[in-house]
PDB file of N, CA and C in Angstrom:
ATOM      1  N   UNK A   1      -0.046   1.531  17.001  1.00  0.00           N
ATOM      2  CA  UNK A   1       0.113   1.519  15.561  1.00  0.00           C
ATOM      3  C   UNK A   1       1.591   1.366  15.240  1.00  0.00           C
ATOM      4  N   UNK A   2       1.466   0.424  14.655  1.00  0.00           N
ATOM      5  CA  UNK A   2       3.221  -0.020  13.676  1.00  0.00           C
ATOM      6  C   UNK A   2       3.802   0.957  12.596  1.00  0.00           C
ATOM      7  N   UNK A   3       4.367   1.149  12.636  1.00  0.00           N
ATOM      8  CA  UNK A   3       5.383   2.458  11.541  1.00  0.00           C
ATOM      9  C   UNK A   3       6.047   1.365  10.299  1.00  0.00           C
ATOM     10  N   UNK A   4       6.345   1.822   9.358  1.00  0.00           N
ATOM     11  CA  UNK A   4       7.183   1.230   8.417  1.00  0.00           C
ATOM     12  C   UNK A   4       8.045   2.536   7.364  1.00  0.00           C
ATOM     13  N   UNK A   5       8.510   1.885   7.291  1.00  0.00           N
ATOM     14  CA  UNK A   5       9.422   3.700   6.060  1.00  0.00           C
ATOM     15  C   UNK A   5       9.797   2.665   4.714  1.00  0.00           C
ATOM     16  N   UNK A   6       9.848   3.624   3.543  1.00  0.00           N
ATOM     17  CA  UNK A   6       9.487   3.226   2.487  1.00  0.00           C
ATOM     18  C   UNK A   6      10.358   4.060   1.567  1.00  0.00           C
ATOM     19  N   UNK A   7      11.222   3.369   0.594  1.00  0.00           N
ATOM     20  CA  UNK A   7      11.759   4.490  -0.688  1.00  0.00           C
ATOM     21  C   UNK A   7      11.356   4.874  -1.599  1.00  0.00           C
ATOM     22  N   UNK A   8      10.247   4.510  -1.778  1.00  0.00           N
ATOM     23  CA  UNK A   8       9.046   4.804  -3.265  1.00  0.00           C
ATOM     24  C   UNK A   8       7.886   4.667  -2.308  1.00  0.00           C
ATOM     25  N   UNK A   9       6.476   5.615  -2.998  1.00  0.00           N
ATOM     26  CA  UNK A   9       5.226   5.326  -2.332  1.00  0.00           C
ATOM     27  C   UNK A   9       4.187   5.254  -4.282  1.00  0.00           C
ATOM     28  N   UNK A  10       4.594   5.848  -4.712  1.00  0.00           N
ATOM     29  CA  UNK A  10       3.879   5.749  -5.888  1.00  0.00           C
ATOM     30  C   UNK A  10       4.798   4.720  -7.003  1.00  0.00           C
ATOM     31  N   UNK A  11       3.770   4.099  -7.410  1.00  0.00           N
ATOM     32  CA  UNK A  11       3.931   2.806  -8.282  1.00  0.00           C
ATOM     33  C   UNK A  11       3.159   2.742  -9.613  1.00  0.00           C
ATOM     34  N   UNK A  12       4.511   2.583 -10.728  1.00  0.00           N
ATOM     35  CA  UNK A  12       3.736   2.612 -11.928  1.00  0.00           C
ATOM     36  C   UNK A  12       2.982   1.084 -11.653  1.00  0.00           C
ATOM     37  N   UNK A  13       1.645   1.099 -13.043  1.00  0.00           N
ATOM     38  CA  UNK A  13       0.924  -0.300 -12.360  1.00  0.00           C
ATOM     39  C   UNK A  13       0.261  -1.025 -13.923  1.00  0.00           C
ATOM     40  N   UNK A  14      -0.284  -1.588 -14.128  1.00  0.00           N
ATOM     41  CA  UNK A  14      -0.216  -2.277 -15.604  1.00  0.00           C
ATOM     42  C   UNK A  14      -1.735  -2.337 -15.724  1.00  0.00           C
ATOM     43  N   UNK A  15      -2.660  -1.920 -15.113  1.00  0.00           N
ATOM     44  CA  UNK A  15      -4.153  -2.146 -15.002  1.00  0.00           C
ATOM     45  C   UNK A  15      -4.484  -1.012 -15.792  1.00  0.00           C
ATOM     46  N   UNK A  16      -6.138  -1.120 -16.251  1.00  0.00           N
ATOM     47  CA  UNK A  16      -5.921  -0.084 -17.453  1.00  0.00           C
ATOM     48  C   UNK A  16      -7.219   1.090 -16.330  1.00  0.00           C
ATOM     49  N   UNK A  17      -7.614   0.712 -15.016  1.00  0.00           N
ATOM     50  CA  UNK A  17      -7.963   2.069 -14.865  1.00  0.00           C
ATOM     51  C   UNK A  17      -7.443   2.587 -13.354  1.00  0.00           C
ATOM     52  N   UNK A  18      -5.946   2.712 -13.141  1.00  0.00           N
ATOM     53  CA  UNK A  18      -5.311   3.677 -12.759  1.00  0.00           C
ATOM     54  C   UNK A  18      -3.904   3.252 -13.346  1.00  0.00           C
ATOM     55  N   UNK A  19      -3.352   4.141 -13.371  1.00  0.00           N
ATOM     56  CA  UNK A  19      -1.865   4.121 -14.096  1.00  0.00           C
ATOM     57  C   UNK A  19      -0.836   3.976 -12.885  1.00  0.00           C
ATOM     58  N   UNK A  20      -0.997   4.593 -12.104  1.00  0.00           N
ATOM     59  CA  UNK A  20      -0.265   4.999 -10.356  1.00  0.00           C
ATOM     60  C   UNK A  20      -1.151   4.124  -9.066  1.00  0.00           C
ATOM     61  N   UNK A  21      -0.590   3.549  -8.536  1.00  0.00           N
ATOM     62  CA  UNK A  21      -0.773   3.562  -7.189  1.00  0.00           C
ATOM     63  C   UNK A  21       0.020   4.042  -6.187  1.00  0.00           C
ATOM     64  N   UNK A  22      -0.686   3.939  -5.075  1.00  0.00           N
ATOM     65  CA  UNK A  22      -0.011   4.382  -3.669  1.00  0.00           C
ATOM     66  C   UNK A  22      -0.490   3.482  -2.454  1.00  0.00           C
ATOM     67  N   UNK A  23       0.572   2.843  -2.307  1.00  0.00           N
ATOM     68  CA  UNK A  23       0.133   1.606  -0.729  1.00  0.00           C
ATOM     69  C   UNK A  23       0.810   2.384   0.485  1.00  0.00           C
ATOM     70  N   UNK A  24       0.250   3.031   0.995  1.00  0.00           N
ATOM     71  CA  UNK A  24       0.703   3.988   1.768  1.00  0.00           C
ATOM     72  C   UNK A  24       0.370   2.877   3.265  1.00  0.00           C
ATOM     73  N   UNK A  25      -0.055   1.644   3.537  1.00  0.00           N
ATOM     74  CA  UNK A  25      -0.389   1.043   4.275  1.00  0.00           C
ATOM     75  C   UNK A  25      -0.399  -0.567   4.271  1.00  0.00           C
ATOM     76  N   UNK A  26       0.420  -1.014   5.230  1.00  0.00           N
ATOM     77  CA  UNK A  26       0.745  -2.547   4.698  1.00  0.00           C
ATOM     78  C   UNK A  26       0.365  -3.412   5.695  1.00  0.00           C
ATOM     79  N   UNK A  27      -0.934  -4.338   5.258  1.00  0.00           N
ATOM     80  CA  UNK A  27      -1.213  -5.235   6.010  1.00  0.00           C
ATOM     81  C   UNK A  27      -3.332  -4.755   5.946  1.00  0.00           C
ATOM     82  N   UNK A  28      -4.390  -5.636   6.850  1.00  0.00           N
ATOM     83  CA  UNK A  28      -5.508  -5.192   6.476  1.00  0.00           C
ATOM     84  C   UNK A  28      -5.741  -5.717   8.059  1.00  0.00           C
ATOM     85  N   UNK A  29      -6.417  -4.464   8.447  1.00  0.00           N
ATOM     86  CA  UNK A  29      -7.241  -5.534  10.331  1.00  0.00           C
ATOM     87  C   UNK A  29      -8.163  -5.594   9.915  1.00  0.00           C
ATOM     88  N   UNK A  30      -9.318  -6.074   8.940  1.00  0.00           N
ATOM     89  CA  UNK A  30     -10.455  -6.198   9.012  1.00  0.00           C
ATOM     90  C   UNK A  30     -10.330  -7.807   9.030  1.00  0.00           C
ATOM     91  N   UNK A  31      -9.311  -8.615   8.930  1.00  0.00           N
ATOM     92  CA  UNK A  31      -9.374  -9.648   9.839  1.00  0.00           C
ATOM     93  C   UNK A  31     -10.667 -11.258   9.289  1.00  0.00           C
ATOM     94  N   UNK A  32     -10.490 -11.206   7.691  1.00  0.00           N
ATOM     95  CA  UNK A  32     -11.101 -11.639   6.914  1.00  0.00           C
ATOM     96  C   UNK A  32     -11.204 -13.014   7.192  1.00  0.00           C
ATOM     97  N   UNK A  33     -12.057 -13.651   7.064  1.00  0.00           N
ATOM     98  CA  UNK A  33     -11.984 -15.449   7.680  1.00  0.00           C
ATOM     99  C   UNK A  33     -10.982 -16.419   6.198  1.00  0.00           C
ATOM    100  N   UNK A  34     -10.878 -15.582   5.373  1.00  0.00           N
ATOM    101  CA  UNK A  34     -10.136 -16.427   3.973  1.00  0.00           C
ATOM    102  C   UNK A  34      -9.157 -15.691   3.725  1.00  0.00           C
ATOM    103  N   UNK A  35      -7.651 -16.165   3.034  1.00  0.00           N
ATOM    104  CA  UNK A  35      -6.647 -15.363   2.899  1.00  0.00           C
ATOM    105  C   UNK A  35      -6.808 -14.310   1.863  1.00  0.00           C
ATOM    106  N   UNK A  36      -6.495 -13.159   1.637  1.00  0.00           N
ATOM    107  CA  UNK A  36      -6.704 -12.323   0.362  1.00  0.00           C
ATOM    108  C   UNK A  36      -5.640 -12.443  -0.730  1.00  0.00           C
ATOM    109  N   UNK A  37      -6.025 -11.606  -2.072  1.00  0.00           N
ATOM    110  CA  UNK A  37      -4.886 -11.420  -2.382  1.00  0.00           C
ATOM    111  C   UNK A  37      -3.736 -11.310  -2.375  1.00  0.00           C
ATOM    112  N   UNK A  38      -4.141 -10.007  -1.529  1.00  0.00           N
ATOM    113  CA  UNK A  38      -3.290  -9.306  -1.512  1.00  0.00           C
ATOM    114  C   UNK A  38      -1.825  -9.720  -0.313  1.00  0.00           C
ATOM    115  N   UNK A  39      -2.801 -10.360   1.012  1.00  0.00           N
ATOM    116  CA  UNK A  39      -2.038 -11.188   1.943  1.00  0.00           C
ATOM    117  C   UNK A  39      -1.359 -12.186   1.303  1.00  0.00           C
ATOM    118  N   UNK A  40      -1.516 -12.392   0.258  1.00  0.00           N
ATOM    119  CA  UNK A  40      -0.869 -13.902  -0.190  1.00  0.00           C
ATOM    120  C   UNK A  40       0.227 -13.228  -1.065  1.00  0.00           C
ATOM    121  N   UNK A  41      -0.190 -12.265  -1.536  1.00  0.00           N
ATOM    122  CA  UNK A  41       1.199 -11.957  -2.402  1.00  0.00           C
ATOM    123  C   UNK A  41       2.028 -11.151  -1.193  1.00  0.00           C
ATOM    124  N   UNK A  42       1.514 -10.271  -0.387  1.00  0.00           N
ATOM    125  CA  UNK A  42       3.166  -9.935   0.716  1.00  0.00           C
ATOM    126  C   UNK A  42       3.311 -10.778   1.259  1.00  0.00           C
ATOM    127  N   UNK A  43       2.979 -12.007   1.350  1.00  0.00           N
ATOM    128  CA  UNK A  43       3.962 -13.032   2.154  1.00  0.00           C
ATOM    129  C   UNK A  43       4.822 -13.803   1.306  1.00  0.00           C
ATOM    130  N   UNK A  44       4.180 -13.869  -0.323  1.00  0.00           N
ATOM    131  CA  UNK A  44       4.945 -14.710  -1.301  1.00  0.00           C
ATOM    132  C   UNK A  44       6.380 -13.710  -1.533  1.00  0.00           C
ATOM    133  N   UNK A  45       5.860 -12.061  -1.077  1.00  0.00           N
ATOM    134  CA  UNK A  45       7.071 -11.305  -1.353  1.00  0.00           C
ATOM    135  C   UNK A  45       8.297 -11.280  -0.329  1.00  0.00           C
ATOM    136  N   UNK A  46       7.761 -11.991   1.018  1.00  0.00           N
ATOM    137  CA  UNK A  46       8.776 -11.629   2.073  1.00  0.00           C
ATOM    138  C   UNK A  46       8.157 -10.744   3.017  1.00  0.00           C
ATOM    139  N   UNK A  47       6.777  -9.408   2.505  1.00  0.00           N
ATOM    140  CA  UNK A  47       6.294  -8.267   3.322  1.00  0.00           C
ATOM    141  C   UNK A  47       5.928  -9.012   4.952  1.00  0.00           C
ATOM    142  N   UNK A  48       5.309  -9.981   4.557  1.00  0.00           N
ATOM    143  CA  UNK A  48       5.117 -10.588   6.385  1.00  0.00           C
ATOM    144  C   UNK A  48       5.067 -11.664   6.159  1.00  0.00           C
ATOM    145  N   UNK A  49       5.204 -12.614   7.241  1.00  0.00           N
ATOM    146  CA  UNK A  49       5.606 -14.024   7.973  1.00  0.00           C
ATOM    147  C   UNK A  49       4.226 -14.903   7.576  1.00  0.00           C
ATOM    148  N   UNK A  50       2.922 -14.599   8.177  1.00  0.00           N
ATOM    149  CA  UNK A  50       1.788 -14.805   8.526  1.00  0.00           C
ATOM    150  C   UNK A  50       1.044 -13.941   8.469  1.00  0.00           C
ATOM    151  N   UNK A  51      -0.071 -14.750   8.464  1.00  0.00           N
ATOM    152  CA  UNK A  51      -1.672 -14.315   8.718  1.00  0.00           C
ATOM    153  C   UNK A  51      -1.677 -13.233  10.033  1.00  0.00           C
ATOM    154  N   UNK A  52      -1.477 -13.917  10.903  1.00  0.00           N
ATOM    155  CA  UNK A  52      -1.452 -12.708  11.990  1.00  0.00           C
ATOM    156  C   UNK A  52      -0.649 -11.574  12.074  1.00  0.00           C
ATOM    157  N   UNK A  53       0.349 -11.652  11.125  1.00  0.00           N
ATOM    158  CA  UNK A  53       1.226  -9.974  10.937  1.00  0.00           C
ATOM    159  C   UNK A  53       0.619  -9.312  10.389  1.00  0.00           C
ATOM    160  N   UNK A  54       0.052  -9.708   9.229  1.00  0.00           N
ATOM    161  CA  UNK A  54      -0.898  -8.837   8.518  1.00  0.00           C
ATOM    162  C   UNK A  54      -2.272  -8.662   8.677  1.00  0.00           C
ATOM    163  N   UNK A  55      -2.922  -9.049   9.930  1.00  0.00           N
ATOM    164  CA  UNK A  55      -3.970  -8.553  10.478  1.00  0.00           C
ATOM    165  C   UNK A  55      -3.300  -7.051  11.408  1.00  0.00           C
ATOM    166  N   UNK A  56      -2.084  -6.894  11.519  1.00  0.00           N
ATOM    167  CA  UNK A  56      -1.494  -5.769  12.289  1.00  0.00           C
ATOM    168  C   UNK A  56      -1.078  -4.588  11.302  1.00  0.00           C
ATOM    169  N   UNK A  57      -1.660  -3.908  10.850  1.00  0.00           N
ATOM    170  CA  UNK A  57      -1.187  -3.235   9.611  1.00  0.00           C
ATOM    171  C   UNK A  57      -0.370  -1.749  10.465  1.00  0.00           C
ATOM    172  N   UNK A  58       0.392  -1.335   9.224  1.00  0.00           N
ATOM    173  CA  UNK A  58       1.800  -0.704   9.366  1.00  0.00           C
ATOM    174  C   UNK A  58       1.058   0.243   8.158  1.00  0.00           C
ATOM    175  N   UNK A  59       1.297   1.377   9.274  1.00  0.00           N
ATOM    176  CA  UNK A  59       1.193   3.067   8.189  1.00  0.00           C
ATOM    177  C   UNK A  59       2.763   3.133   7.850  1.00  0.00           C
ATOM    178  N   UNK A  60       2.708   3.617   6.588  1.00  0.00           N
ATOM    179  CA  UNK A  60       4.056   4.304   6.026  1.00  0.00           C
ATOM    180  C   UNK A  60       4.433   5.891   6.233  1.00  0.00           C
ATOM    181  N   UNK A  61       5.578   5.619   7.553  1.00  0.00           N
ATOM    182  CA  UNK A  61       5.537   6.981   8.142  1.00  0.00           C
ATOM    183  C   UNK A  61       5.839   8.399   7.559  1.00  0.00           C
ATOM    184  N   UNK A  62       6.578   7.672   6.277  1.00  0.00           N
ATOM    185  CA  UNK A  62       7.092   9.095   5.173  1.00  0.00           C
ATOM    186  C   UNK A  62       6.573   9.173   3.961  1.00  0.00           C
ATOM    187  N   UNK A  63       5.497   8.640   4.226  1.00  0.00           N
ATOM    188  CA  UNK A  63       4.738   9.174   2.705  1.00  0.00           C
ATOM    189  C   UNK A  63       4.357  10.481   2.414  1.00  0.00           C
ATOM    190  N   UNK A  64       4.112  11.498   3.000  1.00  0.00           N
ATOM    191  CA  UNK A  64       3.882  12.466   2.669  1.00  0.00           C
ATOM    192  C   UNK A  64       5.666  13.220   2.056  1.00  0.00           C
ATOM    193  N   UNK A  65       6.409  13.256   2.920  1.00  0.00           N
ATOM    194  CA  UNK A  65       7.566  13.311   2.295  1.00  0.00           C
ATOM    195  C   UNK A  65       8.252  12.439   0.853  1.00  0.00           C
ATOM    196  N   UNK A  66       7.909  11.359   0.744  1.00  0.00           N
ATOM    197  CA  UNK A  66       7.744  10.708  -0.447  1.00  0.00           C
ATOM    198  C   UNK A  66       7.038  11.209  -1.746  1.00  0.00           C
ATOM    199  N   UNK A  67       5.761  11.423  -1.580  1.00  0.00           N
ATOM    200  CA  UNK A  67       4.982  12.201  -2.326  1.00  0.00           C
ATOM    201  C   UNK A  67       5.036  13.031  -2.697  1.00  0.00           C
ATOM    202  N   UNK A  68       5.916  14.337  -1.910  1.00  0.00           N
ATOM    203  CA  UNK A  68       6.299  15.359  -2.402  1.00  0.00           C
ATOM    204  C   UNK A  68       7.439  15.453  -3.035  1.00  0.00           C
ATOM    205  N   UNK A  69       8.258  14.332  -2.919  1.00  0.00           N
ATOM    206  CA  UNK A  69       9.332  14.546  -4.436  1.00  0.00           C
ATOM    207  C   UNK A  69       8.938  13.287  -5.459  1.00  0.00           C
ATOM    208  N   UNK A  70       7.693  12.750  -5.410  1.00  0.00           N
ATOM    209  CA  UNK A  70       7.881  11.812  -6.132  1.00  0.00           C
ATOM    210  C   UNK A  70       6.892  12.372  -7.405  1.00  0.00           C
ATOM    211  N   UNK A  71       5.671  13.123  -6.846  1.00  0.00           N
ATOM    212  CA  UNK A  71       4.974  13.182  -7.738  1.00  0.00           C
ATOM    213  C   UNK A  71       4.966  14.797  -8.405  1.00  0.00           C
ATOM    214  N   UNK A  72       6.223  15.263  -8.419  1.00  0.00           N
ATOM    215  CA  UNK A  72       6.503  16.533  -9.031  1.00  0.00           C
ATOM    216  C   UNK A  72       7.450  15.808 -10.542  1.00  0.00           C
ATOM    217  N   UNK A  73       8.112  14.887  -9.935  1.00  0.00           N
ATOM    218  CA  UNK A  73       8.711  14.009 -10.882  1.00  0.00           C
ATOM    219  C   UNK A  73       7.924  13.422 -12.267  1.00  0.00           C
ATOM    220  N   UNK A  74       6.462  13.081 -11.475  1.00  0.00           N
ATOM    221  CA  UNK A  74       5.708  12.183 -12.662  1.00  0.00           C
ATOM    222  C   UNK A  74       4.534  13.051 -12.835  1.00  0.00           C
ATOM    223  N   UNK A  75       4.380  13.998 -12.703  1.00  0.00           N
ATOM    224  CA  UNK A  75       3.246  14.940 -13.284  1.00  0.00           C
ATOM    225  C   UNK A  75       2.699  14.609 -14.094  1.00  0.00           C
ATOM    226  N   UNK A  76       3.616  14.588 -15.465  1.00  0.00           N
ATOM    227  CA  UNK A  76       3.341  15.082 -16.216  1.00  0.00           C
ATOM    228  C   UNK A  76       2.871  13.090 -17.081  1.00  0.00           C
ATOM    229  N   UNK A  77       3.007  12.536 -15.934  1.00  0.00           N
ATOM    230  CA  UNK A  77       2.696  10.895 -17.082  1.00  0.00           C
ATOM    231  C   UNK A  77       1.761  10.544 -16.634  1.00  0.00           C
ATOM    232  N   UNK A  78       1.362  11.157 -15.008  1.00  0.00           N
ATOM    233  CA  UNK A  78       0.162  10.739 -14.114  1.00  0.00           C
ATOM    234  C   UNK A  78      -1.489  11.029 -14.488  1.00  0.00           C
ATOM    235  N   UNK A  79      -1.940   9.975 -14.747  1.00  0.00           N
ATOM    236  CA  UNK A  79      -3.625  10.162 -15.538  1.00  0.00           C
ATOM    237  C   UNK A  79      -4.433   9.992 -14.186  1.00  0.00           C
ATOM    238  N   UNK A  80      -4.243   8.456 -13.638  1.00  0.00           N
ATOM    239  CA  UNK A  80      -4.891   8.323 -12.255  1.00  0.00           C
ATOM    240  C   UNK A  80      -3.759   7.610 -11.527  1.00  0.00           C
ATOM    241  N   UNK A  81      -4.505   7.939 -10.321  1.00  0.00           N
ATOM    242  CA  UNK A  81      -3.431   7.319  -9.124  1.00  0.00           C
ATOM    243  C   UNK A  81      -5.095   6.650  -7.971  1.00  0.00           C
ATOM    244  N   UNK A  82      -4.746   5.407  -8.545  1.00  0.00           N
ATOM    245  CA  UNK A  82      -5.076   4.310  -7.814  1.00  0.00           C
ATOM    246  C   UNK A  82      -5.025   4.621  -5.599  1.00  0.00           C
ATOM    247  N   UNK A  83      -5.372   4.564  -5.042  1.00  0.00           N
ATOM    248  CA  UNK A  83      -4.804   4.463  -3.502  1.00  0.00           C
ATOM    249  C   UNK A  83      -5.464   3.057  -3.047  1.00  0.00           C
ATOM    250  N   UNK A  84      -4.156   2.988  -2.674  1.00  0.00           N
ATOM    251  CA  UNK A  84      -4.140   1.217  -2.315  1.00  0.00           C
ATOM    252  C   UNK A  84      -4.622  -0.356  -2.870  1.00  0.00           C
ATOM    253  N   UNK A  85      -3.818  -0.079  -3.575  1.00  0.00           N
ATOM    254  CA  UNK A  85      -4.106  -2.318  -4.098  1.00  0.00           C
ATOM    255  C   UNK A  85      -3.841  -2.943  -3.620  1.00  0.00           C
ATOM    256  N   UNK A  86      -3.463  -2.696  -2.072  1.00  0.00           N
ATOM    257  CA  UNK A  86      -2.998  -3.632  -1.294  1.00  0.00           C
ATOM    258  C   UNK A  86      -3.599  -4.331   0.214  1.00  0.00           C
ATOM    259  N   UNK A  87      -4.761  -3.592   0.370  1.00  0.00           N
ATOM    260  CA  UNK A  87      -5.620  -3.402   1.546  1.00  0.00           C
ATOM    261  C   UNK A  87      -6.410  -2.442   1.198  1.00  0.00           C
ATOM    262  N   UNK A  88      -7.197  -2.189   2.714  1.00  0.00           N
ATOM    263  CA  UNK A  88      -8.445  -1.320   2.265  1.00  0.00           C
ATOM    264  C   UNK A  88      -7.878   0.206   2.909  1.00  0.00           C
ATOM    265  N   UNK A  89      -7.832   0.793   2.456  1.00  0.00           N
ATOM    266  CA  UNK A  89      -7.513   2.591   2.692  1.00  0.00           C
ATOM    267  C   UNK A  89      -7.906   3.303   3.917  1.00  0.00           C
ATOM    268  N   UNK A  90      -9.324   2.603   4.050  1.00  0.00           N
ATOM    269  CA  UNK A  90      -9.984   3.657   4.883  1.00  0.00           C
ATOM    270  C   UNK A  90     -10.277   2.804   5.699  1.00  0.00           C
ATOM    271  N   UNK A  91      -9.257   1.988   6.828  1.00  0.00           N
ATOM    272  CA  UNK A  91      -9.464   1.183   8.098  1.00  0.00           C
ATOM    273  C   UNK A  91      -9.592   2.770   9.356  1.00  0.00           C
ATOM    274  N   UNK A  92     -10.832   3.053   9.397  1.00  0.00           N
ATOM    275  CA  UNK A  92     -11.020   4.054  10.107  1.00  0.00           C
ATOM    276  C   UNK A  92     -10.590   4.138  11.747  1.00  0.00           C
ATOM    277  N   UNK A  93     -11.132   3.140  12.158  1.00  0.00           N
ATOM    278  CA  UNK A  93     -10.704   3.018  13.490  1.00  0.00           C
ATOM    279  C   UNK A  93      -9.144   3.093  13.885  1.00  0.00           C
ATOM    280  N   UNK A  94      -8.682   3.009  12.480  1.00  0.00           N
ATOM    281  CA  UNK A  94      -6.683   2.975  13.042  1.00  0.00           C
ATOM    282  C   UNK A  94      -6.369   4.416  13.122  1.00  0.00           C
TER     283      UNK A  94
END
């Protein structure tokens, strides 16, 4: 498993049913036969090279440390918090 570290984990977001997300995980191995979204926008961002980087997905090793100063900060604006718009959450086998 690939590591990545991160300076923000929660993300204000413009959709009207969660206000917060959290991509605590970058990249998807379920290894889809068509490109996704979401693959198409981290590569349009720079996040990976290819198709095959992002079949290798990367846990974000300080999110829990993230989380704990981030969301004492936004308490009080936080309605929902979304987990993950960026892949699927619960790649169990990783």
């Amino acid at each position: 498993m690939q590591y990545i570290y991160r300076k923000s984990l929660l993300y204000k977001t413009g959709v009207e049913y969660g206000d917060y997300t959290i991509n605590h995980v970058e990249g998807c191995s379920h290894g889809c036969l068509y490109p996704c979204y979401a693959m198409m926008m981290a590569k349009r961002f720079g996040k990976v090279n290819s198709y095959d980087e992002w079949i290798q997905p990367k846990i974000v090793a300080n999110a829990i440390e993230l989380l704990e100063k981030e969301i004492p900060r936004h308490k009080d604006k936080i309605k929902f918090v979304h987990l993950c718009f960026s892949t699927d959450p619960f790649m169990y086998w990783l």
